[in-house]
N, C-alpha and C. Protein backbone atom coordinates (compact mmCIF):
# COMPACT_ATOMS: atom_id res chain seq x y z
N UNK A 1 81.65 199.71 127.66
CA UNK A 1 81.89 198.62 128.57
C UNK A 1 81.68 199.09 130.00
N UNK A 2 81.59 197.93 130.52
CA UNK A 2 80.88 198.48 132.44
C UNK A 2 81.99 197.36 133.22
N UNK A 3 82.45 197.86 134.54
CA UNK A 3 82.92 197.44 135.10
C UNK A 3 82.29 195.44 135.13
N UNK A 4 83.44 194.73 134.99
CA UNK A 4 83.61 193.29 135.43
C UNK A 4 84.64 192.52 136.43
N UNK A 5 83.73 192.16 137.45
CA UNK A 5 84.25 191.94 138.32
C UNK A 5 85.20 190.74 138.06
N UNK A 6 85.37 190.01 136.97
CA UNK A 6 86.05 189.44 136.80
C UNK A 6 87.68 189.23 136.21
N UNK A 7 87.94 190.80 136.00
CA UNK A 7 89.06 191.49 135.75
C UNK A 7 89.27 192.26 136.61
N UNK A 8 88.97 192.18 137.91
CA UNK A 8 89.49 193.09 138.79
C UNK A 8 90.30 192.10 140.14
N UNK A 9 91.20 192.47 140.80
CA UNK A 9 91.83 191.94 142.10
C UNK A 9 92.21 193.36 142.94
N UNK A 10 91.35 192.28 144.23
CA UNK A 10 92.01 193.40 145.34
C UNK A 10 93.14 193.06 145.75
N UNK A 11 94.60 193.85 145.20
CA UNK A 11 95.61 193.46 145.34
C UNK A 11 95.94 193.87 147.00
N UNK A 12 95.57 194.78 147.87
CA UNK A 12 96.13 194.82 149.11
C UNK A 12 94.79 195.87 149.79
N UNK A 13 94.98 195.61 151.14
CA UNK A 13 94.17 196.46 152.14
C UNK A 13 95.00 198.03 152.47
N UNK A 14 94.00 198.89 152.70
CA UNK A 14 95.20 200.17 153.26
C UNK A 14 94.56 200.35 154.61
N UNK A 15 95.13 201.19 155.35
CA UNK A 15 95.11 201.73 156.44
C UNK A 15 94.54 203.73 156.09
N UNK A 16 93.37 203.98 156.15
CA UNK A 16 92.67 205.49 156.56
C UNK A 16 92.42 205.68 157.91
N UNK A 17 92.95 206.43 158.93
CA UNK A 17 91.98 206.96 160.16
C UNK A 17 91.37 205.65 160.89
N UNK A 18 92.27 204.83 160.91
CA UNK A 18 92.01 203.30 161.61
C UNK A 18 90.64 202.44 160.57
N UNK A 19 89.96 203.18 159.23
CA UNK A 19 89.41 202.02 158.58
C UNK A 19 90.21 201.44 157.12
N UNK A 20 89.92 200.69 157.14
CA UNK A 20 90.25 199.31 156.21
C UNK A 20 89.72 200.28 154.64
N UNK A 21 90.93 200.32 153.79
CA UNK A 21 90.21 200.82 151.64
C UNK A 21 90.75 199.78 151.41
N UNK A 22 90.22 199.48 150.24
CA UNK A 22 90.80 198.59 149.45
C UNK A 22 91.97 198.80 148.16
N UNK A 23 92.86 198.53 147.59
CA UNK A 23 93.73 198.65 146.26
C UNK A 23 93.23 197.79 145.36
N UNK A 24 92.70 198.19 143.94
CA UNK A 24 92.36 197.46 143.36
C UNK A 24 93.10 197.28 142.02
N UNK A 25 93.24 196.11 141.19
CA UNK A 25 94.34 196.26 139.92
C UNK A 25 93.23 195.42 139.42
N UNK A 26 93.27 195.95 138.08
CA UNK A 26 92.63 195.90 137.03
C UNK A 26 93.68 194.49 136.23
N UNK A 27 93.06 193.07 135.82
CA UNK A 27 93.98 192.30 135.46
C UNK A 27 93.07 191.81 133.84
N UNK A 28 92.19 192.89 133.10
CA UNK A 28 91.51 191.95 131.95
C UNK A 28 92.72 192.49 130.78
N UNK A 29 92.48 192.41 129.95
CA UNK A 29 93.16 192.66 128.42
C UNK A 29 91.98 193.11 127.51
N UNK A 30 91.21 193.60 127.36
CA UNK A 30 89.80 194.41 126.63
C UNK A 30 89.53 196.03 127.19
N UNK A 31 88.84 196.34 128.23
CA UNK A 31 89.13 197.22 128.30
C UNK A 31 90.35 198.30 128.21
N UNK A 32 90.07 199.52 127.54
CA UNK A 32 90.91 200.84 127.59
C UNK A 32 91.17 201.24 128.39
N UNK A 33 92.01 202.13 128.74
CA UNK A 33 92.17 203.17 129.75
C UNK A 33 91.29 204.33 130.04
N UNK A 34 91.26 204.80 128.54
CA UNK A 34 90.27 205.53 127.88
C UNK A 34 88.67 204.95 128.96
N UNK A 35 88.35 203.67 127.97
CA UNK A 35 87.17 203.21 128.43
C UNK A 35 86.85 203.33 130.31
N UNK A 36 88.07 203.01 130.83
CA UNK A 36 88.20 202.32 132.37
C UNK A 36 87.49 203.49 133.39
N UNK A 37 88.53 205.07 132.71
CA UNK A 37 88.35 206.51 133.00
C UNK A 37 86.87 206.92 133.05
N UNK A 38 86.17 206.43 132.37
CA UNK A 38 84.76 207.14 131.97
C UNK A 38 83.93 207.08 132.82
N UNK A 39 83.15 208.36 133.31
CA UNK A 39 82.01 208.56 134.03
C UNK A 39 81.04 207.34 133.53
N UNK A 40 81.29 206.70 134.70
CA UNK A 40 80.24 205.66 135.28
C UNK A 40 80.35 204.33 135.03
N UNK A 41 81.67 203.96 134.29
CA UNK A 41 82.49 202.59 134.52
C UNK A 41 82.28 201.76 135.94
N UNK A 42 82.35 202.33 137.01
CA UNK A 42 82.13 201.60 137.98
C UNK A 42 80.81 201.59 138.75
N UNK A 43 79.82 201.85 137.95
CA UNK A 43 78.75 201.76 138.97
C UNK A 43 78.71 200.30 139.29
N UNK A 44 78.48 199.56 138.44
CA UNK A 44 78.27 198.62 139.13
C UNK A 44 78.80 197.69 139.99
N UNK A 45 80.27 198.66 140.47
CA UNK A 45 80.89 198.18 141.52
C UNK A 45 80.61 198.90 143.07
N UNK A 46 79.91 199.80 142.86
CA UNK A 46 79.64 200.24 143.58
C UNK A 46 79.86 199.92 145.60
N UNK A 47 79.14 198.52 145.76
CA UNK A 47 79.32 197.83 146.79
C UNK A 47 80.69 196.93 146.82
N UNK A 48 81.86 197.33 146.04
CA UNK A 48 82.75 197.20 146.36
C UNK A 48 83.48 198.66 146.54
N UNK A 49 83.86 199.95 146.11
CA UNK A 49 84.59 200.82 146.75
C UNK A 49 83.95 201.87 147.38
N UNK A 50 85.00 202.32 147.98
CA UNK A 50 84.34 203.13 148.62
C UNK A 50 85.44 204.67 148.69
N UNK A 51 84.75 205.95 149.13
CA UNK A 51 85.51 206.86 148.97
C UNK A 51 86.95 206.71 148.88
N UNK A 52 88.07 207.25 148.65
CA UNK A 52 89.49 207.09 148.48
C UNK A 52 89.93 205.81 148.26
N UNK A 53 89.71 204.64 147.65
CA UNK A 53 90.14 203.41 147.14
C UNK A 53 90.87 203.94 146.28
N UNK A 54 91.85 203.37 146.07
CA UNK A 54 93.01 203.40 145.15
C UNK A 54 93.00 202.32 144.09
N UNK A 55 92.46 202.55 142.46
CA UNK A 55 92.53 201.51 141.57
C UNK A 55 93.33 201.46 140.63
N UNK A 56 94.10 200.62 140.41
CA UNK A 56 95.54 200.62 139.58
C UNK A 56 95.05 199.87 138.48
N UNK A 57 95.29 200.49 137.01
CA UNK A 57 94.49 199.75 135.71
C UNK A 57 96.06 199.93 134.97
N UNK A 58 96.26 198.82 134.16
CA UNK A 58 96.94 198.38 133.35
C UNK A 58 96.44 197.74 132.40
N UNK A 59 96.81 198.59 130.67
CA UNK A 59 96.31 197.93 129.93
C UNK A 59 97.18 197.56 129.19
N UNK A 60 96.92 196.02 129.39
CA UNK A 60 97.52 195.14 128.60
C UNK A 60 98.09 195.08 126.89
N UNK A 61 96.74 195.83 126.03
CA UNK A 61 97.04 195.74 124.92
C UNK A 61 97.74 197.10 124.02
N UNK A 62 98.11 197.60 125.15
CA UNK A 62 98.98 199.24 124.77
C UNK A 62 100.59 198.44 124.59
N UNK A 63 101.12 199.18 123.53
CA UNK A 63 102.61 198.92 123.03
C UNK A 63 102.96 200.05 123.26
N UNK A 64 104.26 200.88 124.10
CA UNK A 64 104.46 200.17 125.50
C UNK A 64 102.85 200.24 125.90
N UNK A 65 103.22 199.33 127.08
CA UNK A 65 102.19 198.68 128.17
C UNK A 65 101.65 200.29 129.15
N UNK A 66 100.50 200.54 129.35
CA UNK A 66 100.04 202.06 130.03
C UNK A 66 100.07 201.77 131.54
N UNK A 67 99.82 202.42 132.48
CA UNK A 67 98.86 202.28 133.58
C UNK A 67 98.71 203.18 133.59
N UNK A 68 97.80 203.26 135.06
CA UNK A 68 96.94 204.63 135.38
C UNK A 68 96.38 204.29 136.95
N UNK A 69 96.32 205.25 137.75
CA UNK A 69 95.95 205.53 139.04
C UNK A 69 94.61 206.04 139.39
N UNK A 70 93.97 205.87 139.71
CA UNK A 70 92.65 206.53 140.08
C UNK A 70 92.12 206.30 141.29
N UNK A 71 91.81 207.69 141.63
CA UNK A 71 91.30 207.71 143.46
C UNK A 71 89.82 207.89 143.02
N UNK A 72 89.15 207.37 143.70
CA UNK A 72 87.39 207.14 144.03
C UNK A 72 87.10 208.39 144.46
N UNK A 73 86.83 209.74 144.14
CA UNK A 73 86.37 210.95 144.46
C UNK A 73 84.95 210.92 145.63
N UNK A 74 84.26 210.00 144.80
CA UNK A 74 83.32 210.31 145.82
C UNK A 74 82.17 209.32 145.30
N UNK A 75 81.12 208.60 146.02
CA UNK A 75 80.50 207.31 146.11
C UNK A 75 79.01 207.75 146.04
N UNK A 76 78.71 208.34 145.49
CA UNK A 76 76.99 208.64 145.10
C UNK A 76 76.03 207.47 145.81
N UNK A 77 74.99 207.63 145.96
CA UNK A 77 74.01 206.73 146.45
C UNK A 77 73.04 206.50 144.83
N UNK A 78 73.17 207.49 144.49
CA UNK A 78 72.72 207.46 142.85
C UNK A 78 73.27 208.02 141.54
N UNK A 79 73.63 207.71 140.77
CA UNK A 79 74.43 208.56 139.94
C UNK A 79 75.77 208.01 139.63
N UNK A 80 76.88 208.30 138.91
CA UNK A 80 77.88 207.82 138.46
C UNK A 80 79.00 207.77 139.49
N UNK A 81 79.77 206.85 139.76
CA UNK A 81 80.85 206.64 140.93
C UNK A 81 81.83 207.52 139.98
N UNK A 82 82.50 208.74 140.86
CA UNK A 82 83.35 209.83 140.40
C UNK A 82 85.21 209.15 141.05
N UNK A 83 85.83 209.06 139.51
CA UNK A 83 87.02 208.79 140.12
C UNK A 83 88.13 210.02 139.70
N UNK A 84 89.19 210.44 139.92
CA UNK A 84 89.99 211.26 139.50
C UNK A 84 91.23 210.28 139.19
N UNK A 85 92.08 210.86 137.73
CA UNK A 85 92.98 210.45 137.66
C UNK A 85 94.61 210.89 138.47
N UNK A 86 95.15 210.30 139.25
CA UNK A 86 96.39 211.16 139.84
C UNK A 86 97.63 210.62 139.18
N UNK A 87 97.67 209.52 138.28
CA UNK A 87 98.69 209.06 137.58
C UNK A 87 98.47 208.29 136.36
N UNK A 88 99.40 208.60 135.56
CA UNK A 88 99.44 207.87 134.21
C UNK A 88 100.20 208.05 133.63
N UNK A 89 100.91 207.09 132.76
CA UNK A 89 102.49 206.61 132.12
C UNK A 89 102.79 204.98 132.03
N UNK A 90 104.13 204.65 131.97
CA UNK A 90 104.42 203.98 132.13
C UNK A 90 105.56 202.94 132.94
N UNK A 91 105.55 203.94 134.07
CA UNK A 91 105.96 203.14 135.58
C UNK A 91 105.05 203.21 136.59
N UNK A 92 104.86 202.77 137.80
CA UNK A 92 104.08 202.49 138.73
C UNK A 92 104.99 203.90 140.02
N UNK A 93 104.35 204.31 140.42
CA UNK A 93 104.40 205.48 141.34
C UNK A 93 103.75 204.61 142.65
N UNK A 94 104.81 205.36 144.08
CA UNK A 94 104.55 204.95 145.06
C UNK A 94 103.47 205.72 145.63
N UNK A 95 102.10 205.27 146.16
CA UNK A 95 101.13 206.45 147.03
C UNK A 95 100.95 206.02 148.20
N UNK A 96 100.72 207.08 148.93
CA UNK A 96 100.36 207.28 150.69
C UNK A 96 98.96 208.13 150.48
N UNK A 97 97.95 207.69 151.49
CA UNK A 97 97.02 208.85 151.79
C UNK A 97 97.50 209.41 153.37
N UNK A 98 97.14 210.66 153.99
CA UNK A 98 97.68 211.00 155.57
C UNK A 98 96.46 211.53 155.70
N UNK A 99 96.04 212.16 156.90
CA UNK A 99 95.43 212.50 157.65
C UNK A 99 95.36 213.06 158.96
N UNK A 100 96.68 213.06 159.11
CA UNK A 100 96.70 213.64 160.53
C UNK A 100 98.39 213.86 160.50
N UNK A 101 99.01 214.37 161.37
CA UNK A 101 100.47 214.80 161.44
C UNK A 101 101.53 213.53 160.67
N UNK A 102 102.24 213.79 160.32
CA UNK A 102 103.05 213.10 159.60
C UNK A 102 103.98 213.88 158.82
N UNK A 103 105.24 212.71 158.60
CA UNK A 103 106.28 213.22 158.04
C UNK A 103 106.46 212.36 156.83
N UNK A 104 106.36 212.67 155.75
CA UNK A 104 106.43 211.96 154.39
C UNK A 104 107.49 211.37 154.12
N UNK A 105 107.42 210.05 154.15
CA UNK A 105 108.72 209.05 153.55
C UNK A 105 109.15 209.45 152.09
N UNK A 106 110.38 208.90 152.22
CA UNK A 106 111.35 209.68 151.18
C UNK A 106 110.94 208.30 149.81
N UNK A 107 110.05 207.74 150.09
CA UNK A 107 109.77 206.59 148.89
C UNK A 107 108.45 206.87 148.33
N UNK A 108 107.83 207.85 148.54
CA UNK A 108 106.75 208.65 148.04
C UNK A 108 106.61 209.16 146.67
N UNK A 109 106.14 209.17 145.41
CA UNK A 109 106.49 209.98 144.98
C UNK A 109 104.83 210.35 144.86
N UNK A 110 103.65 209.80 145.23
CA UNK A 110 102.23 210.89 145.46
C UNK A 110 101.56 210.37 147.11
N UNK A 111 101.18 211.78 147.59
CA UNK A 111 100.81 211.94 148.51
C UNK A 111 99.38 212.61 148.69
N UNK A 112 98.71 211.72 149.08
CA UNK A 112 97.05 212.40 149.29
C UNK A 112 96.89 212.88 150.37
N UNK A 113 96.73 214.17 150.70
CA UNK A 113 96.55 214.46 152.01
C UNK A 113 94.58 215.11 152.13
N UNK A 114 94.69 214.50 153.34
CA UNK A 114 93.06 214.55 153.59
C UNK A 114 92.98 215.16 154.83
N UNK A 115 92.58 216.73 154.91
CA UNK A 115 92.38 217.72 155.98
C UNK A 115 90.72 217.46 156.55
N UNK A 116 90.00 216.55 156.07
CA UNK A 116 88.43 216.11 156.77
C UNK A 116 88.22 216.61 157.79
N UNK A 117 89.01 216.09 158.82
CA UNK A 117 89.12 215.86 160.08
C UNK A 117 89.21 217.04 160.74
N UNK A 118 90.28 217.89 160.65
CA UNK A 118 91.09 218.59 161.02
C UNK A 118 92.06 219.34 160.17
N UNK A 119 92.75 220.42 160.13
CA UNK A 119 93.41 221.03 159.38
C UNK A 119 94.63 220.05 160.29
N UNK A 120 96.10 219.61 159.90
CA UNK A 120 97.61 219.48 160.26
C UNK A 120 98.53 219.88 159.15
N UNK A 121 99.66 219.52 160.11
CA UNK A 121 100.53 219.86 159.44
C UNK A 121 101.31 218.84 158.83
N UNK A 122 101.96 218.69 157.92
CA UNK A 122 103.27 217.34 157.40
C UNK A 122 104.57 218.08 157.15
N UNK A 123 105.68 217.21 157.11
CA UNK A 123 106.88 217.31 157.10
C UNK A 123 107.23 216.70 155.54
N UNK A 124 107.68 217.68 154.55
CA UNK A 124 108.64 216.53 153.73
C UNK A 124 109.62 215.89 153.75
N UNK A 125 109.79 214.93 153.16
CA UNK A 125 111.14 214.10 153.36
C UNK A 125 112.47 214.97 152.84
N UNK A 126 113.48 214.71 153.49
CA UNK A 126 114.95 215.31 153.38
C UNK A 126 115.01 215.24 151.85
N UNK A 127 115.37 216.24 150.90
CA UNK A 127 115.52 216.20 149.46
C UNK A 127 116.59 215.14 148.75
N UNK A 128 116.75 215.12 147.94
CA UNK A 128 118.13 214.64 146.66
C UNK A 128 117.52 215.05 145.79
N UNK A 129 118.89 215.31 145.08
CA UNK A 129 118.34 216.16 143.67
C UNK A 129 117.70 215.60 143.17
N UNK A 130 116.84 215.76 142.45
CA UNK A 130 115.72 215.75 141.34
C UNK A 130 114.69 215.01 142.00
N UNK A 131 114.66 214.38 143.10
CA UNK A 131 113.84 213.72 143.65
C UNK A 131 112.51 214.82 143.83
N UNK A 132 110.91 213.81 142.78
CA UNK A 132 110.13 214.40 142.72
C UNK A 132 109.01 213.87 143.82
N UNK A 133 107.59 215.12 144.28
CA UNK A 133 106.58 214.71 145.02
C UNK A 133 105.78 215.45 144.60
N UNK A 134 104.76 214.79 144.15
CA UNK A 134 103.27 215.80 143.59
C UNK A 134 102.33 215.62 145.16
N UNK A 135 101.84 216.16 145.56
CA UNK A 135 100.66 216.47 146.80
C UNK A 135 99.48 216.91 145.87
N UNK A 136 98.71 215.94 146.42
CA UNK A 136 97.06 216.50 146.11
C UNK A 136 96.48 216.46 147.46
N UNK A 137 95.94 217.40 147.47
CA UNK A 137 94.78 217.76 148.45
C UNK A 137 93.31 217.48 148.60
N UNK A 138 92.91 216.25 148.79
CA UNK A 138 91.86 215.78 148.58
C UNK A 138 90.68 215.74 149.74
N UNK A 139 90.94 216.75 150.15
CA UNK A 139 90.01 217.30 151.23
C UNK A 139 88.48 217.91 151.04
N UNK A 140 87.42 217.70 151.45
CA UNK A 140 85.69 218.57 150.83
C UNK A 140 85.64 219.66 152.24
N UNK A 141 85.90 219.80 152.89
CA UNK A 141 85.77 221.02 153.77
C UNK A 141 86.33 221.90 153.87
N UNK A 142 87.06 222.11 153.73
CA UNK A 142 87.96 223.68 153.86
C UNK A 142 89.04 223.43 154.64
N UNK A 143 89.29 222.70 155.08
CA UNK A 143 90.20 222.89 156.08
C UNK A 143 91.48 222.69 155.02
N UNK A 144 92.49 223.15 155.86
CA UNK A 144 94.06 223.20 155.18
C UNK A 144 95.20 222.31 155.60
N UNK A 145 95.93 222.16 155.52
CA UNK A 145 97.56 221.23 155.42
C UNK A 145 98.66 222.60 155.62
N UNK A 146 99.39 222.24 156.81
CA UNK A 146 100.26 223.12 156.60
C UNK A 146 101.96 222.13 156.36
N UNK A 147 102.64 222.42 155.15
CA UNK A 147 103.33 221.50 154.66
C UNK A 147 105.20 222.40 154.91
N UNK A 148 105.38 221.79 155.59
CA UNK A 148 106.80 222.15 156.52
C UNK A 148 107.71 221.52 155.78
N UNK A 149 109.21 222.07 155.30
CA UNK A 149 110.38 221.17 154.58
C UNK A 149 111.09 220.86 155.80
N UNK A 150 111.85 220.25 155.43
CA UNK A 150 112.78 219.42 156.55
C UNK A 150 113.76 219.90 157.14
N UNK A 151 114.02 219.91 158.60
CA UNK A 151 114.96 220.97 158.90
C UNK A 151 115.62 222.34 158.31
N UNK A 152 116.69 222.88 158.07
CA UNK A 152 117.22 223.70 157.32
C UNK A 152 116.62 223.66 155.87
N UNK A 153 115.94 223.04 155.32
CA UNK A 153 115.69 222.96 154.05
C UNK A 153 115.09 224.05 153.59
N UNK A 154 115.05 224.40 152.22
CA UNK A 154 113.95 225.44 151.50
C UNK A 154 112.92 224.66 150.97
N UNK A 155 111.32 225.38 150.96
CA UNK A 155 110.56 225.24 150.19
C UNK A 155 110.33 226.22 149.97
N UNK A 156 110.05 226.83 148.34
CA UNK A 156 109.73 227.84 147.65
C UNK A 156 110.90 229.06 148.16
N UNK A 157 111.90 228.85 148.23
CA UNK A 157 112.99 229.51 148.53
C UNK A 157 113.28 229.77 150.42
N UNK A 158 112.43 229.55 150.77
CA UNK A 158 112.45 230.11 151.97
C UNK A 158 112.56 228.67 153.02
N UNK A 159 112.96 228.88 154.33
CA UNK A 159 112.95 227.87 155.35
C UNK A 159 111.38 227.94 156.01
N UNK A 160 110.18 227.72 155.61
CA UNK A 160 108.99 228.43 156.21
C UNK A 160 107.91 227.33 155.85
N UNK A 161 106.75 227.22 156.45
CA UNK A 161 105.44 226.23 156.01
C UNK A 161 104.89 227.18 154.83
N UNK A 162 104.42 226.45 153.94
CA UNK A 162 103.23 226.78 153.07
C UNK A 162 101.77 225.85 153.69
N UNK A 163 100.94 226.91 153.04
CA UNK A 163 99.70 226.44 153.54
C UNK A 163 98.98 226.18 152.15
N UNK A 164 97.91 224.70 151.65
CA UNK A 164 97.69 224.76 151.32
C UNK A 164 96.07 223.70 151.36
N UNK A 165 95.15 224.27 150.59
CA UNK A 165 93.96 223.97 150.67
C UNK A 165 92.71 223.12 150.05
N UNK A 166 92.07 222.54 150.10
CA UNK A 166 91.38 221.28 149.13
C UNK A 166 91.25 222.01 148.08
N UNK A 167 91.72 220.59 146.84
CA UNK A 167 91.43 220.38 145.45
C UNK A 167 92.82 221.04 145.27
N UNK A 168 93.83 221.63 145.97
CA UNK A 168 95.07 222.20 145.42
C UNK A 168 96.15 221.04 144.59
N UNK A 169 96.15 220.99 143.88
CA UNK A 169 97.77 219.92 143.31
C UNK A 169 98.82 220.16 143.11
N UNK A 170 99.78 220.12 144.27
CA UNK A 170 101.54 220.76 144.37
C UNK A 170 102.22 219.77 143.32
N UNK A 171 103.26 220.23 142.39
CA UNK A 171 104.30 219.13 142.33
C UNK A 171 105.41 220.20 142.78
N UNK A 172 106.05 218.82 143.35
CA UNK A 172 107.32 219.60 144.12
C UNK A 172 109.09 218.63 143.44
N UNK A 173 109.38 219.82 142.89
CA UNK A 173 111.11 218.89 142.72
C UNK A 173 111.76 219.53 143.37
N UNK A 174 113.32 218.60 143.88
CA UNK A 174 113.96 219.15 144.76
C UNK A 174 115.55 219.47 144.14
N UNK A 175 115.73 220.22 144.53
CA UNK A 175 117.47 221.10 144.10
C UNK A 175 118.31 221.38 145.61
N UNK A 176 119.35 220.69 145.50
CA UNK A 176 120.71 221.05 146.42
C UNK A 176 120.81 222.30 146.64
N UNK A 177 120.52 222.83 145.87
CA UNK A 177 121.00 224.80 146.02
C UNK A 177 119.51 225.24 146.32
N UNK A 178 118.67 224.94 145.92
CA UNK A 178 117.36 225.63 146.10
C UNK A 178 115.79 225.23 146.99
N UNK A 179 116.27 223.92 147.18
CA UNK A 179 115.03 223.17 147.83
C UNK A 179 114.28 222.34 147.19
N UNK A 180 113.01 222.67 148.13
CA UNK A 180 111.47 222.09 147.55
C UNK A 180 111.21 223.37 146.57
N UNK A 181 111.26 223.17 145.51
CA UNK A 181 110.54 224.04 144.23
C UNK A 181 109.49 223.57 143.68
């Protein structure tokens, strides 16, 4: 099966570096997840996404009910539209993309950070226990993220930045006694 535009809604606009992505949710009952995932499902949407779009697929005919998250990797001029999966289960996860200094809201639980531009730095949000944050690094140049815990806080035992670099994927849980782990 190939992308149909007639099972798809752009459920909301985002905000990148002052341009306009789109969110897209998947609303048919036929396609898989399986199927949705596959190199080259969306070509022929082509002139609708564009790098980092965020597409939210729910399939309907899964007992429980699935979803799945997928960021637009990258937009070929020829060849198969590349998406990566960053979520899948069965609750809906909150995402942010950043790009420039920022301090991560505590209603996060995935964070795309995109060093393109510029290498910065981010702040995580103040912990509670078990409260989880996966970081992907979805950056193509090299540049790095330097990722700071919150005041007195620990990450990786210590009060200190970690540095980290495209294609890296942190998950981070948090402990009263121990930090960002």
């Amino acid at each position: 099966m190939t992308f149909d535009p007639t099972k798809w809604n752009t459920i909301s606009g985002q905000m990148k570096r002052g341009d306009a992505y789109q969110k897209f949710s998947y609303k048919g009952d036929v396609d898989t997840i399986t199927t949705i995932a596959a190199s080259g499902y969306f070509n022929d949407a082509r002139h609708d996404l564009s790098r980092y779009d965020i597409i939210e697929v729910n399939d309907l005919l899964s007992s429980p009910k699935q979803y799945m998250i997928l960021l637009v990797t990258a937009r070929p001029l020829s060849g198969d539209i590349v998406t990566t999966i960053i979520e899948q289960g069965e609750s809906v996860k909150n995402i942010i993309t950043i790009d420039t200094l920022a301090t991560i809201g505590d209603i996060y639980d995935y964070v795309l950070l995109n060093p393109d531009i510029a290498s910065f730095p981010v702040q995580l949000p103040v912990g509670s226990q078990a409260k989880t944050i996966r970081l992907l690094f979805i950056g193509t140049v090299g540049n790095y993220v330097d990722v700071h815990p919150a005041g007195s806080e620990l990450l990786f035992g210590v009060n200190a930045l970690s540095q980290f670099y495209d294609g890296e994927v942190i998950d981070l849980v948090y402990d009263l006694e121990e930090g960002w782990r």
